[in-house]
N, C-alpha and C. Protein backbone atom coordinates (compact mmCIF):
# COMPACT_ATOMS: atom_id res chain seq x y z
N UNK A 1 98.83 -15.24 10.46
CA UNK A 1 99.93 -16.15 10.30
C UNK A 1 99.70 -17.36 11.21
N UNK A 2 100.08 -18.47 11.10
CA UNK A 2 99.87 -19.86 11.43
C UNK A 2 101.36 -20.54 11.54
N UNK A 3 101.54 -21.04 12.81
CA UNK A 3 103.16 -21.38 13.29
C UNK A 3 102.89 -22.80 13.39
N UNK A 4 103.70 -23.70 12.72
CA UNK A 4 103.71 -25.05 13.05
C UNK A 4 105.26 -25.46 13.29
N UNK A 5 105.04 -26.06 14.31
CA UNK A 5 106.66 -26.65 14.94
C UNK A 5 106.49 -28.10 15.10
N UNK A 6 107.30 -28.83 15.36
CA UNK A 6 107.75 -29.83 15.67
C UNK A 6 109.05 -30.85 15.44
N UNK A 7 109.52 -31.78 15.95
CA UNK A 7 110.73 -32.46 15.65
C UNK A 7 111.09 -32.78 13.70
N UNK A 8 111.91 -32.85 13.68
CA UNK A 8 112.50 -33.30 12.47
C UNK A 8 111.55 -34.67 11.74
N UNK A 9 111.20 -34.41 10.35
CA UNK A 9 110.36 -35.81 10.02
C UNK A 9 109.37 -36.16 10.39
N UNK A 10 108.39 -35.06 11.29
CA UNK A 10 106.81 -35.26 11.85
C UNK A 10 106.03 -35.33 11.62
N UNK A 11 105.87 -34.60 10.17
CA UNK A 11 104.95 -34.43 9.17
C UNK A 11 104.25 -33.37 9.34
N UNK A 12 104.80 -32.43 9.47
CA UNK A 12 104.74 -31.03 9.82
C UNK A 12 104.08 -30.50 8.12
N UNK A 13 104.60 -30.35 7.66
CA UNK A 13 104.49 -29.89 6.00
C UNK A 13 103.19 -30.36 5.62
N UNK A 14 103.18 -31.99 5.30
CA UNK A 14 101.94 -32.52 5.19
C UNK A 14 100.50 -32.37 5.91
N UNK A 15 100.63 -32.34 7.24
CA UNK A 15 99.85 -31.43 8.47
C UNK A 15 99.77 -30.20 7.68
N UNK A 16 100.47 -29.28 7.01
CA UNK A 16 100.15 -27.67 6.46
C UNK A 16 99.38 -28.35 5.49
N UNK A 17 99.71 -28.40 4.74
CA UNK A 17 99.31 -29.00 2.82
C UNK A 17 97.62 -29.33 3.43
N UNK A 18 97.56 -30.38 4.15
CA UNK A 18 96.31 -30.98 4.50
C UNK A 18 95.39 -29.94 5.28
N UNK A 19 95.53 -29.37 5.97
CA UNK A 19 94.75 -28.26 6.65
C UNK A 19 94.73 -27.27 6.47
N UNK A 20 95.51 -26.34 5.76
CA UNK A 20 95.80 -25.06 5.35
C UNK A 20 95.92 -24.97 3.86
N UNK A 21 95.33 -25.37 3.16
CA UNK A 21 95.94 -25.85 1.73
C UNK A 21 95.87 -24.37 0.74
N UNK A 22 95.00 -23.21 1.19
CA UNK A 22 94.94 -21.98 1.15
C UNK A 22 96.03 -21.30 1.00
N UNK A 23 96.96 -21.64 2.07
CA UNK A 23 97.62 -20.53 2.53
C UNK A 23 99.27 -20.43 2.11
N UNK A 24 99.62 -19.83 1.85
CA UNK A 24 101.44 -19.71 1.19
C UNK A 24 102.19 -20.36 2.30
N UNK A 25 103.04 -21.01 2.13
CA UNK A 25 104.21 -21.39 3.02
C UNK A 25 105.57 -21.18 2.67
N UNK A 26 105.86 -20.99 4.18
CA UNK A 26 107.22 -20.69 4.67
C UNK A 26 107.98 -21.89 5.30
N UNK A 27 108.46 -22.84 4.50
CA UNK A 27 109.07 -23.88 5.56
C UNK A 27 110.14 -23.60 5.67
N UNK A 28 110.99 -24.75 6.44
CA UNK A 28 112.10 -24.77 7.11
C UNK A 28 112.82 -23.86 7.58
N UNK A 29 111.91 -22.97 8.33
CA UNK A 29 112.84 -21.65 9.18
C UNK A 29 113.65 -22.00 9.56
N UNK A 30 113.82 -22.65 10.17
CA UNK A 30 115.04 -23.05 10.76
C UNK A 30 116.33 -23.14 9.65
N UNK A 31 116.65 -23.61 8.97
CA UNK A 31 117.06 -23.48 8.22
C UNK A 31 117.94 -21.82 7.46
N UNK A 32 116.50 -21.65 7.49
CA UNK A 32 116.88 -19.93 6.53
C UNK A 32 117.56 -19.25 7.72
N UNK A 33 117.12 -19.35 9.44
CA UNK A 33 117.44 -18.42 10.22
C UNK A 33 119.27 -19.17 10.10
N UNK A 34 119.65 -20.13 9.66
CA UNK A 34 120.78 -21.12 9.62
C UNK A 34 121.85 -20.50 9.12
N UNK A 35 120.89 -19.84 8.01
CA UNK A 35 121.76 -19.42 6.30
C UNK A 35 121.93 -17.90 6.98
N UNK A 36 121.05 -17.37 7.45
CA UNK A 36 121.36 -15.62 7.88
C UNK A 36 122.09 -15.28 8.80
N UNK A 37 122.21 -16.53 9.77
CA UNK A 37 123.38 -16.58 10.76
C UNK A 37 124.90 -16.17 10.23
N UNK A 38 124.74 -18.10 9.25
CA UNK A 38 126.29 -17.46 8.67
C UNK A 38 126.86 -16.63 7.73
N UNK A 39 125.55 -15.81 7.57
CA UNK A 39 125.74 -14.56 6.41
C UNK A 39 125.97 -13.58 7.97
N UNK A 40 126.30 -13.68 9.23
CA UNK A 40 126.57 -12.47 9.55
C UNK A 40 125.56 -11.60 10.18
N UNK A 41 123.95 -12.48 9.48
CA UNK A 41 123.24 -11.11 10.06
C UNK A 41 122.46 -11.19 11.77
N UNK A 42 122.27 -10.24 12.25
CA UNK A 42 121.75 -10.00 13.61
C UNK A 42 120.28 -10.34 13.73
N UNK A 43 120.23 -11.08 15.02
CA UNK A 43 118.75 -11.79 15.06
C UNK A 43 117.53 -10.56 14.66
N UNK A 44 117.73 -9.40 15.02
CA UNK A 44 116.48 -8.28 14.87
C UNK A 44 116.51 -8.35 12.67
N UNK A 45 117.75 -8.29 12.59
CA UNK A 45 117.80 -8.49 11.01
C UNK A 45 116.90 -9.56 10.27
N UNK A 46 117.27 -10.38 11.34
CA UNK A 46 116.38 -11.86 10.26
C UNK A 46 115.25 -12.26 10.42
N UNK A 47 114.50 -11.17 12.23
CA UNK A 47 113.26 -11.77 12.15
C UNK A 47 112.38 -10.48 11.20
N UNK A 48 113.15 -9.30 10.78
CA UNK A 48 112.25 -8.26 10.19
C UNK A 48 112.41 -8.89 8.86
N UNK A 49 113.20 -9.47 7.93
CA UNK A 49 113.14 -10.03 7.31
C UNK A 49 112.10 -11.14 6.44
N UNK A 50 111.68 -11.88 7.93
CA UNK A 50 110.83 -12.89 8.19
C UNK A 50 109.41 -12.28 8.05
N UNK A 51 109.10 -11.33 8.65
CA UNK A 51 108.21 -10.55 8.62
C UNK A 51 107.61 -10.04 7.39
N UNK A 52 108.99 -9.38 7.07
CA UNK A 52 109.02 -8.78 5.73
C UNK A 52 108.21 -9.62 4.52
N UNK A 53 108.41 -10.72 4.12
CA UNK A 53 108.36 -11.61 3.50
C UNK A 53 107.04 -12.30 3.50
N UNK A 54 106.51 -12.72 4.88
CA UNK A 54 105.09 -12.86 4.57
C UNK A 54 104.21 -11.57 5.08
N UNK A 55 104.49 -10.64 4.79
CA UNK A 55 103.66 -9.53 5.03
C UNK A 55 101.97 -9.28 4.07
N UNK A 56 102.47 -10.46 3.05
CA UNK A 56 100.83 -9.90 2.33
C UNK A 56 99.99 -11.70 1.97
N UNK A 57 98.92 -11.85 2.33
CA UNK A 57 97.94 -13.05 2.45
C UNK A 57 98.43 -13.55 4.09
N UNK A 58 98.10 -15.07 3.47
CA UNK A 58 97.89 -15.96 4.75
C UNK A 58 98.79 -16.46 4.49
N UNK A 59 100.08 -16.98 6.30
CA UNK A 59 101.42 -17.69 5.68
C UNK A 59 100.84 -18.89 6.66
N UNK A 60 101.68 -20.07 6.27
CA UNK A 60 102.01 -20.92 6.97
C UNK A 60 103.57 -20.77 7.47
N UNK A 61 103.98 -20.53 8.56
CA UNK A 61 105.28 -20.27 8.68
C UNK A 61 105.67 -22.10 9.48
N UNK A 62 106.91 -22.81 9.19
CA UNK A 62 106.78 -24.10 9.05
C UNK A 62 108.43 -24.22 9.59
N UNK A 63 108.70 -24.58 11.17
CA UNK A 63 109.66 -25.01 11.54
C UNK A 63 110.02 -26.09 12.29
N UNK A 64 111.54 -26.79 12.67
CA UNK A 64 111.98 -27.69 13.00
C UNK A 64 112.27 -27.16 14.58
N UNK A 65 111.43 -27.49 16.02
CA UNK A 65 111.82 -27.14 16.97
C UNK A 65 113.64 -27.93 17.41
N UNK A 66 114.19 -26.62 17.34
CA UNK A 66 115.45 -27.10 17.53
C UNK A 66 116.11 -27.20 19.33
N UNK A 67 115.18 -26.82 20.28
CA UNK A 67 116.00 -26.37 21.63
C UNK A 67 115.49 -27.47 22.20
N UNK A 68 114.88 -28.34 21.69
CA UNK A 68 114.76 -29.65 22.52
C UNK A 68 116.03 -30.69 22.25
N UNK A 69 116.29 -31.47 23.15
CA UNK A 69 117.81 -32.39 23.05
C UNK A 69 118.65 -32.21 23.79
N UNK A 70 119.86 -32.47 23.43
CA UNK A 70 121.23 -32.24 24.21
C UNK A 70 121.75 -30.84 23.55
N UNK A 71 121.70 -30.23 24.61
CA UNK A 71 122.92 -28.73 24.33
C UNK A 71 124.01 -29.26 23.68
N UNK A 72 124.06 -28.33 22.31
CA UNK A 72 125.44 -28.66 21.33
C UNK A 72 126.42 -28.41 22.54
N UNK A 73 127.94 -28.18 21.93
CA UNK A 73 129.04 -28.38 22.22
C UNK A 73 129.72 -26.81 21.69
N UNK A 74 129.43 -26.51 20.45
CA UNK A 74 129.87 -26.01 19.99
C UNK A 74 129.38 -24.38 20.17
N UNK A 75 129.77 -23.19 21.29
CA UNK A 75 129.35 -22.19 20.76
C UNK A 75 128.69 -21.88 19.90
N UNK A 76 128.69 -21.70 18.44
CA UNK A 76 128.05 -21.29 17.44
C UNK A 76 126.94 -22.08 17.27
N UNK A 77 126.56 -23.38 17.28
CA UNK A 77 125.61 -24.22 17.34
C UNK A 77 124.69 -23.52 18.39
N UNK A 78 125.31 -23.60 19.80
CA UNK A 78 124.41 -23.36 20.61
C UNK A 78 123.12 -21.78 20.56
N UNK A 79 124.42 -20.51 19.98
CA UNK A 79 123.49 -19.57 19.72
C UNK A 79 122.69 -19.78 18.63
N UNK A 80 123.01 -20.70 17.70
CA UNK A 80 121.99 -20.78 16.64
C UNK A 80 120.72 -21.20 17.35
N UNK A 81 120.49 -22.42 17.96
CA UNK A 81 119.55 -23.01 18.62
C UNK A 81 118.91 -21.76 19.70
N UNK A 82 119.79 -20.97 20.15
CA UNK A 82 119.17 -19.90 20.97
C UNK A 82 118.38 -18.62 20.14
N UNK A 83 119.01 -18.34 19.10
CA UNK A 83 118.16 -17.39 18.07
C UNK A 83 116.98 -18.35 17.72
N UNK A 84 117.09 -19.04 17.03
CA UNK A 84 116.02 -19.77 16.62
C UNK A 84 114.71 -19.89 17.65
N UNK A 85 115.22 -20.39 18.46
CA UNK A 85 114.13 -20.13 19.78
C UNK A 85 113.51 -18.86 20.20
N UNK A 86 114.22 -17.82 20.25
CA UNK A 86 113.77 -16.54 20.22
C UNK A 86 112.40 -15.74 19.18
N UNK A 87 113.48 -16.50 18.12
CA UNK A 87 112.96 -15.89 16.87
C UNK A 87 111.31 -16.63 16.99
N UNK A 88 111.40 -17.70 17.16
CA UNK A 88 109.88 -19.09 17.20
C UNK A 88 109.25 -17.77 18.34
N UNK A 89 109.65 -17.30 19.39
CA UNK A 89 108.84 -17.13 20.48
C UNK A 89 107.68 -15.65 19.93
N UNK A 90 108.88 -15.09 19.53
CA UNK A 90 108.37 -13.70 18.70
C UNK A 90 107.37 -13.87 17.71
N UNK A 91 107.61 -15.26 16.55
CA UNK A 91 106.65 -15.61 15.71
C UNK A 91 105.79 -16.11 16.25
N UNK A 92 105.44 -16.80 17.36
CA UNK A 92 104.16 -17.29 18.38
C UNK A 92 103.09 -16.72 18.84
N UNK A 93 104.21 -15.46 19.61
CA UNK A 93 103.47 -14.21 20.32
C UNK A 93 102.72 -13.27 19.13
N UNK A 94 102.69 -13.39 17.83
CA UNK A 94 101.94 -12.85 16.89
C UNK A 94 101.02 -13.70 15.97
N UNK A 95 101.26 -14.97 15.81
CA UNK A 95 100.25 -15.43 15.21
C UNK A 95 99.31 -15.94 15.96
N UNK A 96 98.23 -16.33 14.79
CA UNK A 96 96.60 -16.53 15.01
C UNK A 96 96.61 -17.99 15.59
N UNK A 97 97.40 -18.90 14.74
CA UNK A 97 97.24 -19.89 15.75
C UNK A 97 98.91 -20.86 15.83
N UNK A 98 99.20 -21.64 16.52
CA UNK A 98 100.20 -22.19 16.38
C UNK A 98 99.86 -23.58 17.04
N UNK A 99 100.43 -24.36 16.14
CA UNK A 99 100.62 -25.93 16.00
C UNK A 99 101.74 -26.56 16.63
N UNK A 100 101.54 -27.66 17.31
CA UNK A 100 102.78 -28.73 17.49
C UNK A 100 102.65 -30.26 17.03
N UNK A 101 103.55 -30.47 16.17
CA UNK A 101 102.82 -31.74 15.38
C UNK A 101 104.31 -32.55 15.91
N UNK A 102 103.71 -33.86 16.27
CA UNK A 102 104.54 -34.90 16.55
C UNK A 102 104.00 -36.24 16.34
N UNK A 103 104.18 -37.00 15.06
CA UNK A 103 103.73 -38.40 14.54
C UNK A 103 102.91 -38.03 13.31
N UNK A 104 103.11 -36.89 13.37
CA UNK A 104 101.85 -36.52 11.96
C UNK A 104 100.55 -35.76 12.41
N UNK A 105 100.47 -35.97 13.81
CA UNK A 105 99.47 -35.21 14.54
C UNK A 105 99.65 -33.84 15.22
N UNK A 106 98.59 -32.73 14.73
CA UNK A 106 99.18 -31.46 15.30
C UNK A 106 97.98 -30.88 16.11
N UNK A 107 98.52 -30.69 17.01
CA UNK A 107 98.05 -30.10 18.47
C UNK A 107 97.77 -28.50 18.77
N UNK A 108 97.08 -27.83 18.88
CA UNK A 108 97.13 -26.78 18.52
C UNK A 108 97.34 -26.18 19.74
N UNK A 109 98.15 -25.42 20.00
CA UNK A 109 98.49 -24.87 21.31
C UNK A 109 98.43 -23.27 21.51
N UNK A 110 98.03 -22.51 20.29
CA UNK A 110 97.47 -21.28 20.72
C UNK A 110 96.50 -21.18 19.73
């Protein structure tokens, strides 16, 4: 599995498409971990899930680093941004390599 992060609009996707063009993708985690939140479900729920899902080939797993910025306001915001982070750390600590793309350029940091 192959983790690419970076800010919103980086060209994160295009960075996959262009270098990985092989491999299945998973974008906008962030997002989906968004949607399982307000379905209720528990962070161990959504990262076996995650798992679940690219369990067979090569994934590109493809997210929006969200814990950089200003701390929301809002409780619920804030644990979202805190699962999400969790969840990224867990998907890190297992893949082969992981990316940080910022301007269109991705940096490979493991």
């Amino acid at each position: 599995m192959i983790l690419i992060v970076g800010g919103s609009y980086q060209g994160k996707t295009k960075f996959a498409r262009n270098n990985f063009p092989e491999c299945r993708y998973f974008n906008q985690l962030h997002l989906f971990i968004k949607k399982r939140l307000q379905e209720e479900k528990k962070p161990i729920q959504i990262l076996t899930e995650i798992k679940d899902a690219i369990g067979d080939g090569q994934w590109v797993i493809i997210s929006d680093e969200v814990g950089n910025g200003v701390v929301p306001i809002e409780q619920e915001d804030r644990e979202y941004r805190d699962i999400t982070g969790k969840i990224l750390i867990e998907l890190a600590d297992e893949a082969e390599e992981v990316y940080r793309v910022v301007c269109g350029i991705g940096q490979r940091i493991k």
